[in-house]
PDB file of N, CA and C in Angstrom:
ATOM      1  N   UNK A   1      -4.729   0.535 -41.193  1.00  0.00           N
ATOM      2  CA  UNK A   1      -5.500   1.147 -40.128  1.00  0.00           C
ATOM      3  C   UNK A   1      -5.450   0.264 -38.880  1.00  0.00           C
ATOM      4  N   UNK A   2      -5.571  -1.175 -39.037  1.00  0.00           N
ATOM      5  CA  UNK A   2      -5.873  -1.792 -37.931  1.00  0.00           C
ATOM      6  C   UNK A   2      -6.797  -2.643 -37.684  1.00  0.00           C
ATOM      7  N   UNK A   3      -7.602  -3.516 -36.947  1.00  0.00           N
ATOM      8  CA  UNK A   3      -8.269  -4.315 -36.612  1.00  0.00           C
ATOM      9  C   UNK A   3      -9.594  -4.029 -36.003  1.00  0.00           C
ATOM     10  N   UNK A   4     -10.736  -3.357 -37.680  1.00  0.00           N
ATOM     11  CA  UNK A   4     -11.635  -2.723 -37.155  1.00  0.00           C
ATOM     12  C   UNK A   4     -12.852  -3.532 -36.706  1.00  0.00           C
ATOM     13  N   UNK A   5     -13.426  -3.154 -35.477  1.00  0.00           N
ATOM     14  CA  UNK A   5     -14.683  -3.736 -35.179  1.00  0.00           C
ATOM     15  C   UNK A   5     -15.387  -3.312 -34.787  1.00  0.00           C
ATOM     16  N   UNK A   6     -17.169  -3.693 -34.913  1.00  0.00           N
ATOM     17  CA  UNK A   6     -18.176  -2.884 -34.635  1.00  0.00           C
ATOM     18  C   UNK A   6     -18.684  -2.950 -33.306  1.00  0.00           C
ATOM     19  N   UNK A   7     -18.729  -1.976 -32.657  1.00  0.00           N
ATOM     20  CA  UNK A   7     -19.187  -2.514 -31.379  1.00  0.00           C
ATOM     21  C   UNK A   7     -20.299  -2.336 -31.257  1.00  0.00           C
ATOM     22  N   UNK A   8     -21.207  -0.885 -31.578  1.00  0.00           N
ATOM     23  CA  UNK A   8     -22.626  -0.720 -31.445  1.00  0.00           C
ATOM     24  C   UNK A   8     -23.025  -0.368 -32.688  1.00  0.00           C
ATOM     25  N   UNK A   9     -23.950  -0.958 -33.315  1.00  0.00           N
ATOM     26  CA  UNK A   9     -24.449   0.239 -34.480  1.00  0.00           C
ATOM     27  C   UNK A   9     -26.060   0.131 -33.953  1.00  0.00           C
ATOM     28  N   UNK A  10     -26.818   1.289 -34.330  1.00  0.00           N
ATOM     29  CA  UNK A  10     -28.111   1.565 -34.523  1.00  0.00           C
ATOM     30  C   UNK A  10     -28.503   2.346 -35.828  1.00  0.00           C
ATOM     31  N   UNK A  11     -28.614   1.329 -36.635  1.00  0.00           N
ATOM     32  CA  UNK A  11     -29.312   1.385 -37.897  1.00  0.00           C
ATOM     33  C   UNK A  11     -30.082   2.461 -38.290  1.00  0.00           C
ATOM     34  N   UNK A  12     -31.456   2.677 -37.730  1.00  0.00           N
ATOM     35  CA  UNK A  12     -31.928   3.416 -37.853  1.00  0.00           C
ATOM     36  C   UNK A  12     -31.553   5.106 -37.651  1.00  0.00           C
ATOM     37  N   UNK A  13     -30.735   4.836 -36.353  1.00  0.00           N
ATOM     38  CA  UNK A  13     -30.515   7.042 -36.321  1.00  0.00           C
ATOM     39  C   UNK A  13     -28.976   6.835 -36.910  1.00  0.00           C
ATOM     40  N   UNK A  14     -28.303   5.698 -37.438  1.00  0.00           N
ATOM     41  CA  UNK A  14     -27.392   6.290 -37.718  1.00  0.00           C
ATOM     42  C   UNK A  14     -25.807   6.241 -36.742  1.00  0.00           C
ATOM     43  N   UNK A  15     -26.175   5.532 -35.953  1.00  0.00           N
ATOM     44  CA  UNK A  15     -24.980   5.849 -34.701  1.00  0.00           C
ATOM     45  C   UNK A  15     -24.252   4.922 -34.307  1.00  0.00           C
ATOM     46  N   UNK A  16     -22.924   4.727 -34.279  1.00  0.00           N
ATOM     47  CA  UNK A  16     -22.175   3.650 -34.587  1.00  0.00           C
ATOM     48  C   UNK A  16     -21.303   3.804 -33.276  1.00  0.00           C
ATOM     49  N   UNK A  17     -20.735   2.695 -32.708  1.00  0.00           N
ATOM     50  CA  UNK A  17     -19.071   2.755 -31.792  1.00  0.00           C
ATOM     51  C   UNK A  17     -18.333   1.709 -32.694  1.00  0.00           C
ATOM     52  N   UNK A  18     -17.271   2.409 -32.828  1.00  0.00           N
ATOM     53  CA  UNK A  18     -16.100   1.615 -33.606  1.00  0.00           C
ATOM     54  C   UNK A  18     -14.738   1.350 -32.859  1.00  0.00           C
ATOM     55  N   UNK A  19     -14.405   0.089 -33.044  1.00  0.00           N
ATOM     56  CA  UNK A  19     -12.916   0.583 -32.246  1.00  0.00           C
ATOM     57  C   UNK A  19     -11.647  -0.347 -33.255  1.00  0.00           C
ATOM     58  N   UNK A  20     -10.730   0.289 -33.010  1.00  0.00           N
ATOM     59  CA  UNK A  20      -9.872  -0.379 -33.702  1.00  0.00           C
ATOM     60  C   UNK A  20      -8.332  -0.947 -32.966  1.00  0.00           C
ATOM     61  N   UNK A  21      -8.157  -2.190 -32.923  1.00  0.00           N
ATOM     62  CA  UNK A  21      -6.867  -2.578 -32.414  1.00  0.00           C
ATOM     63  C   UNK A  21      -5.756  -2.761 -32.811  1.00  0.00           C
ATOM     64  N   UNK A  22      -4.756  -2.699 -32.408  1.00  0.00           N
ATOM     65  CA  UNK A  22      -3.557  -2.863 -33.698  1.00  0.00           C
ATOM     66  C   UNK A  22      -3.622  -1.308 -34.684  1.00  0.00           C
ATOM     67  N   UNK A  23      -3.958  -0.435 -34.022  1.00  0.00           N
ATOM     68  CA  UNK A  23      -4.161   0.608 -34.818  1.00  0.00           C
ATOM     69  C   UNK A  23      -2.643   0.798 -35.594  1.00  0.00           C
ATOM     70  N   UNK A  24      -2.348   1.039 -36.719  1.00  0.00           N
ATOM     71  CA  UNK A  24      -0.643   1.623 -37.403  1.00  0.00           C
ATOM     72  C   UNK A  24      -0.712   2.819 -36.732  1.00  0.00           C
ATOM     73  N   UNK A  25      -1.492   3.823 -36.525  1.00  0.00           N
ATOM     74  CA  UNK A  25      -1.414   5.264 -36.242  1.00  0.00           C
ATOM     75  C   UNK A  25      -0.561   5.305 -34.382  1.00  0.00           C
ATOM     76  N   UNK A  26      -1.197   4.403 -33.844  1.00  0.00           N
ATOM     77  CA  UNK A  26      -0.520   4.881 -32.255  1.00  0.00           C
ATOM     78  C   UNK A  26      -0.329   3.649 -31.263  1.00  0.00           C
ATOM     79  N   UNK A  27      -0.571   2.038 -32.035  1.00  0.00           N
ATOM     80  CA  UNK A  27      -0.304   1.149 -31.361  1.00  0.00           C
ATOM     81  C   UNK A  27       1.057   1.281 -31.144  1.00  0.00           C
ATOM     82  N   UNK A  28       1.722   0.664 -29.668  1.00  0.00           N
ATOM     83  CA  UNK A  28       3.139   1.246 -29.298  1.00  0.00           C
ATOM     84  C   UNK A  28       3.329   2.134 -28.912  1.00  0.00           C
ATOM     85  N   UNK A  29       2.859   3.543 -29.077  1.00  0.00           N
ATOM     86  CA  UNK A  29       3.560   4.590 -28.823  1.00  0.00           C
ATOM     87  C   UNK A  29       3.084   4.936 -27.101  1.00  0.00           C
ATOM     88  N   UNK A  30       4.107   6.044 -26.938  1.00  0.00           N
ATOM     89  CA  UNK A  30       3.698   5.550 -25.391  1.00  0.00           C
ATOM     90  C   UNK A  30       3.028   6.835 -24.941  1.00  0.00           C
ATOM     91  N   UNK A  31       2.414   6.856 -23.390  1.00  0.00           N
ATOM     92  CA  UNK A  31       1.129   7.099 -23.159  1.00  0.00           C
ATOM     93  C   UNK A  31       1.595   8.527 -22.901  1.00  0.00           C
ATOM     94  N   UNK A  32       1.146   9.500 -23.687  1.00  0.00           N
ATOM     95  CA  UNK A  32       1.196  10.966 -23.473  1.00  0.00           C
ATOM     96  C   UNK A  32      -0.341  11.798 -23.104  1.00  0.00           C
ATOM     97  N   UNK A  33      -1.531  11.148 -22.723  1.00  0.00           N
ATOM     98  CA  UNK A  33      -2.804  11.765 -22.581  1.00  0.00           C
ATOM     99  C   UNK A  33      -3.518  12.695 -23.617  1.00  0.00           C
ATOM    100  N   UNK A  34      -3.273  12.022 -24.500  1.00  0.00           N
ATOM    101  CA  UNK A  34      -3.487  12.517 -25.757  1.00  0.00           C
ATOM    102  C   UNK A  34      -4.190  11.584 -26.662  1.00  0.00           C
ATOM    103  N   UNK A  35      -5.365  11.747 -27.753  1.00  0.00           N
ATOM    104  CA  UNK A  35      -5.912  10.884 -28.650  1.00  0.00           C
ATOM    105  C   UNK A  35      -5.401  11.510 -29.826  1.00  0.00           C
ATOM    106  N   UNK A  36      -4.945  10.599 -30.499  1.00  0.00           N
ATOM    107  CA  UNK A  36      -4.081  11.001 -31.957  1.00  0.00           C
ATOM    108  C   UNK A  36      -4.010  10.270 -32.857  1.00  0.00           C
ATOM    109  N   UNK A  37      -5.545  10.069 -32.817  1.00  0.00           N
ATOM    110  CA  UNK A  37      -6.203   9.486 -34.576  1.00  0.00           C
ATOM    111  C   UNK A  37      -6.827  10.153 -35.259  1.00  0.00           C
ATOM    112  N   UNK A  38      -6.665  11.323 -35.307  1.00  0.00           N
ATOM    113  CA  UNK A  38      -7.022  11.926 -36.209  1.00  0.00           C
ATOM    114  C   UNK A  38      -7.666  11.289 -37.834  1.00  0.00           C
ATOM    115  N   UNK A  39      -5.926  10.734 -38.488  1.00  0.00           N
ATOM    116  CA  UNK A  39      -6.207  10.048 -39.752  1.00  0.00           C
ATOM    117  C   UNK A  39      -7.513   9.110 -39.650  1.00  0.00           C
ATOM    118  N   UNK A  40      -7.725   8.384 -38.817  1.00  0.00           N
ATOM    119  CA  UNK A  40      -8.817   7.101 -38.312  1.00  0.00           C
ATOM    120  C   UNK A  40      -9.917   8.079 -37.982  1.00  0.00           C
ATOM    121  N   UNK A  41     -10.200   9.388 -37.756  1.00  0.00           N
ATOM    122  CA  UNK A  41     -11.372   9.825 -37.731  1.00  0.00           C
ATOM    123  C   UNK A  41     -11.922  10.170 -39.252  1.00  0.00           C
ATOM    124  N   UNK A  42     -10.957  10.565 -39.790  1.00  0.00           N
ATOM    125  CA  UNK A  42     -11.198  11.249 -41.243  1.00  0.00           C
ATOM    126  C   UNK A  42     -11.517   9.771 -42.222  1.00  0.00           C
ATOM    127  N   UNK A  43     -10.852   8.570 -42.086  1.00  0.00           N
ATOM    128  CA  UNK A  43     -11.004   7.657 -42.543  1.00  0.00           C
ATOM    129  C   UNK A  43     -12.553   7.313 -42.618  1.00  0.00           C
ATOM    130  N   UNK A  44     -12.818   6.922 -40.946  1.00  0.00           N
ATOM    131  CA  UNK A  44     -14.011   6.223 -40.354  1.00  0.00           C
ATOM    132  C   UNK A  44     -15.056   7.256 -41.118  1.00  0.00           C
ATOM    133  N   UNK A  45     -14.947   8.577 -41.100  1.00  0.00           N
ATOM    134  CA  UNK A  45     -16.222   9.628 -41.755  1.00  0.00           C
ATOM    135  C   UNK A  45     -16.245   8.754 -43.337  1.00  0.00           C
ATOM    136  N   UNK A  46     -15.234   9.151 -43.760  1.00  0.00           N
ATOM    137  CA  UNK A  46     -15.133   9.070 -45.292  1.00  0.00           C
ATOM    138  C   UNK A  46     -15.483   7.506 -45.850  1.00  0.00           C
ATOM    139  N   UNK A  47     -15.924   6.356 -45.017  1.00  0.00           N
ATOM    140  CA  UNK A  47     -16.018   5.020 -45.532  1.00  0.00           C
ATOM    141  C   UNK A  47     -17.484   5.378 -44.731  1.00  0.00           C
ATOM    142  N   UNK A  48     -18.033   5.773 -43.989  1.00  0.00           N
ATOM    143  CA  UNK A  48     -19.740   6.033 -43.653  1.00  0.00           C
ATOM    144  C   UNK A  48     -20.426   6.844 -44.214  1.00  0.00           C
ATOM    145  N   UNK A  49     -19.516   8.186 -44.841  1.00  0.00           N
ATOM    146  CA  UNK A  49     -20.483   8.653 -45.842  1.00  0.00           C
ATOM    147  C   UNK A  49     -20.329   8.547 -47.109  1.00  0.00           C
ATOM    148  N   UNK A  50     -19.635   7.661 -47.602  1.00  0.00           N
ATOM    149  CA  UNK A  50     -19.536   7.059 -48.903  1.00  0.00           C
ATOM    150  C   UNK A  50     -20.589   6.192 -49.198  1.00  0.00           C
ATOM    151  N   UNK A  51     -20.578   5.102 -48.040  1.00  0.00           N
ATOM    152  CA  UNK A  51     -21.622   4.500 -48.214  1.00  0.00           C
ATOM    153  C   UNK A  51     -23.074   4.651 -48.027  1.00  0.00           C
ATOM    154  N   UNK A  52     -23.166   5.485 -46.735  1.00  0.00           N
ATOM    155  CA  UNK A  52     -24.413   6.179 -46.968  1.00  0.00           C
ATOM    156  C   UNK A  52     -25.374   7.220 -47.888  1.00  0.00           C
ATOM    157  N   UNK A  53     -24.082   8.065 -47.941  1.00  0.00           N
ATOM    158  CA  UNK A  53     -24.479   9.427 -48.984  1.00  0.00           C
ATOM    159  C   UNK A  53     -25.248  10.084 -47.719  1.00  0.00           C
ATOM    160  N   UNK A  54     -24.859  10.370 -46.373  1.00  0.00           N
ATOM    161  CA  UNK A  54     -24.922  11.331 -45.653  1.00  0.00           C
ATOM    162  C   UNK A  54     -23.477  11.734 -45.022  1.00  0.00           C
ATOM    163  N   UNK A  55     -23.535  13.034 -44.239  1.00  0.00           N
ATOM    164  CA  UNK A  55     -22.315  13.693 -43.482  1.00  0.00           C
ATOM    165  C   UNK A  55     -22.733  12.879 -42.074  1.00  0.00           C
ATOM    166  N   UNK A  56     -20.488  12.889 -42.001  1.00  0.00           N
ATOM    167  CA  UNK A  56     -20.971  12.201 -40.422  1.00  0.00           C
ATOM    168  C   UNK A  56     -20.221  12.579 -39.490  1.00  0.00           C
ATOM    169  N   UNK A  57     -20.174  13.120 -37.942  1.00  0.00           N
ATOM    170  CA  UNK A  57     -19.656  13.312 -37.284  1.00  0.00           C
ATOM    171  C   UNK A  57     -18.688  12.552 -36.335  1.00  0.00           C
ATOM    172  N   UNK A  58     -17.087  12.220 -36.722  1.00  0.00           N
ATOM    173  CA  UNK A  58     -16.986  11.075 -35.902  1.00  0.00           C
ATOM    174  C   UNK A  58     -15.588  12.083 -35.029  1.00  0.00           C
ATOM    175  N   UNK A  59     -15.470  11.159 -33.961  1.00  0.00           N
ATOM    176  CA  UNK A  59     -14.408  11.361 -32.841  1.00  0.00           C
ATOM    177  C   UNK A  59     -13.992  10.266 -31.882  1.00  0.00           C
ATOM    178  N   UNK A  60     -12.854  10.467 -31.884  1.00  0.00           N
ATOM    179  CA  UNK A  60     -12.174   9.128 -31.044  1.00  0.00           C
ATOM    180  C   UNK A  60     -12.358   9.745 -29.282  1.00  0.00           C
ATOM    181  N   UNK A  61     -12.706   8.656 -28.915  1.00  0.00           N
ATOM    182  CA  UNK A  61     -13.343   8.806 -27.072  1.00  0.00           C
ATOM    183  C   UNK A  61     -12.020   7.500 -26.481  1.00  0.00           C
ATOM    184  N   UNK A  62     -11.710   6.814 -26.963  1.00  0.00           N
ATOM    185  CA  UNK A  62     -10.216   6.385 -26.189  1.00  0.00           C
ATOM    186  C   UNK A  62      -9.400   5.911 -26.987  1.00  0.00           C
ATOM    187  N   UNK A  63      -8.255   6.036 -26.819  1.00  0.00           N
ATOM    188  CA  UNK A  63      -6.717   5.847 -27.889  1.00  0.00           C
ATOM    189  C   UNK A  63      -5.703   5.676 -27.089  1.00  0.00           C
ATOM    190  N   UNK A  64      -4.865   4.738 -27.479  1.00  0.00           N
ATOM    191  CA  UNK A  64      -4.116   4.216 -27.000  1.00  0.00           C
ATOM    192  C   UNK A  64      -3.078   4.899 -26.634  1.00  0.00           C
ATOM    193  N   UNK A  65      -2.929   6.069 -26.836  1.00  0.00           N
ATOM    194  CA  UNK A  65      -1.856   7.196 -26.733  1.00  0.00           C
ATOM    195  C   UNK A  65      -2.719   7.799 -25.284  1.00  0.00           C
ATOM    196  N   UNK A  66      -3.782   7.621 -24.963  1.00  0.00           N
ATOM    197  CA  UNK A  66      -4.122   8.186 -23.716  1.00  0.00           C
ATOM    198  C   UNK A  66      -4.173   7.011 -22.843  1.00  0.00           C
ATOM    199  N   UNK A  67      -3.511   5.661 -23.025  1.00  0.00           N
ATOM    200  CA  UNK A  67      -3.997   5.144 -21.926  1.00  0.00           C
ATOM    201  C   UNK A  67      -4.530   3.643 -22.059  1.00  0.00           C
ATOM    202  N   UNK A  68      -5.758   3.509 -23.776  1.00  0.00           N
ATOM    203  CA  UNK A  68      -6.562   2.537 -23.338  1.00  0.00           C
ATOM    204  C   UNK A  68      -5.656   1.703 -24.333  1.00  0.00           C
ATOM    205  N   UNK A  69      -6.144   0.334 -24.753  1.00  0.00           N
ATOM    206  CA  UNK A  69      -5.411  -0.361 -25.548  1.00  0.00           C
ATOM    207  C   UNK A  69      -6.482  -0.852 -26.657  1.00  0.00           C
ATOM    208  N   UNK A  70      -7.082  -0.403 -27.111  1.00  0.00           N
ATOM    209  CA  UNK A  70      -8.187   0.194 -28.146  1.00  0.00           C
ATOM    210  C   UNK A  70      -8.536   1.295 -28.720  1.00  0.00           C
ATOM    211  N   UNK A  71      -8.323   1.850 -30.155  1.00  0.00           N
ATOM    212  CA  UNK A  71      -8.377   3.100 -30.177  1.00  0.00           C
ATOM    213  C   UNK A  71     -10.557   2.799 -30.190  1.00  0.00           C
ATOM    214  N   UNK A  72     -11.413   4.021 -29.607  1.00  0.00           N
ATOM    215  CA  UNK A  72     -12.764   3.898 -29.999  1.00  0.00           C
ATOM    216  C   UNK A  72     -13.084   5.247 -30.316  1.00  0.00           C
ATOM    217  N   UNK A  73     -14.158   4.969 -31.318  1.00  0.00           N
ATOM    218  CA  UNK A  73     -14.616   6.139 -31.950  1.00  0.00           C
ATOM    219  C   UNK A  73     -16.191   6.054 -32.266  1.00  0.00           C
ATOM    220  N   UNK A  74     -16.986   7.141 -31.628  1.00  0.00           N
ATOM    221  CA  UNK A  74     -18.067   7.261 -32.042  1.00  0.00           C
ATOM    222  C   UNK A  74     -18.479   8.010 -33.092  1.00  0.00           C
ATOM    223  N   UNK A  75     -19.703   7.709 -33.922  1.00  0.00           N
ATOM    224  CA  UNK A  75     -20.046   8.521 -35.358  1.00  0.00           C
ATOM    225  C   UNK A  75     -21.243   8.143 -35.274  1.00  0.00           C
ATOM    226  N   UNK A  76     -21.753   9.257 -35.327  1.00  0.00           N
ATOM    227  CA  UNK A  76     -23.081  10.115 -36.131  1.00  0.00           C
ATOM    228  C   UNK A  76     -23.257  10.562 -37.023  1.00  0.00           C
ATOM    229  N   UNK A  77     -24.632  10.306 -37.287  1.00  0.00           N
ATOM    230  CA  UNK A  77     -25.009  11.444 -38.538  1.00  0.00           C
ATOM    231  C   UNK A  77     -25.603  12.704 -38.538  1.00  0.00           C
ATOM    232  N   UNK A  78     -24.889  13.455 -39.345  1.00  0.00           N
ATOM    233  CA  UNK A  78     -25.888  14.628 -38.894  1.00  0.00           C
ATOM    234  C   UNK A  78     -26.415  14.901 -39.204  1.00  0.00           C
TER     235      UNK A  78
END
């Protein structure tokens, strides 16, 4: 996946920013304005509600395929 780190969490409601560097999915590839981590969203859900035992809403807000040189992803719970 890459070089994950936490940037915000709030414990209590649940709400996390994640970002990951060195992503395998789109580090390198070059900049088409597009976010295309998909796999890293489905991942990031599936390791927060494993551990929680709630559903979680996550989505990548910058990726390196659009531009930034961090993929980030926010997640909620719902």
């Amino acid at each position: 996946m890459g070089i994950l780190r936490v940037e915000q969490a709030d414990l209590e409601r649940l709400r996390f920013t994640l970002t990951v560097a060195e992503d395998l999915d789109c580090s390198g590839l070059p900049v088409c304005g597009e976010q295309v981590c998909t796999y890293d969203e489905g991942f990031i859900h599936g390791l927060l509600s494993s551990h929680t035992g709630r559903e979680f809403q996550v989505r990548e807000v910058d990726c390196w395929a659009s531009g930034d040189r961090v993929c980030r992803f926010e997640a909620h719970a719902l």
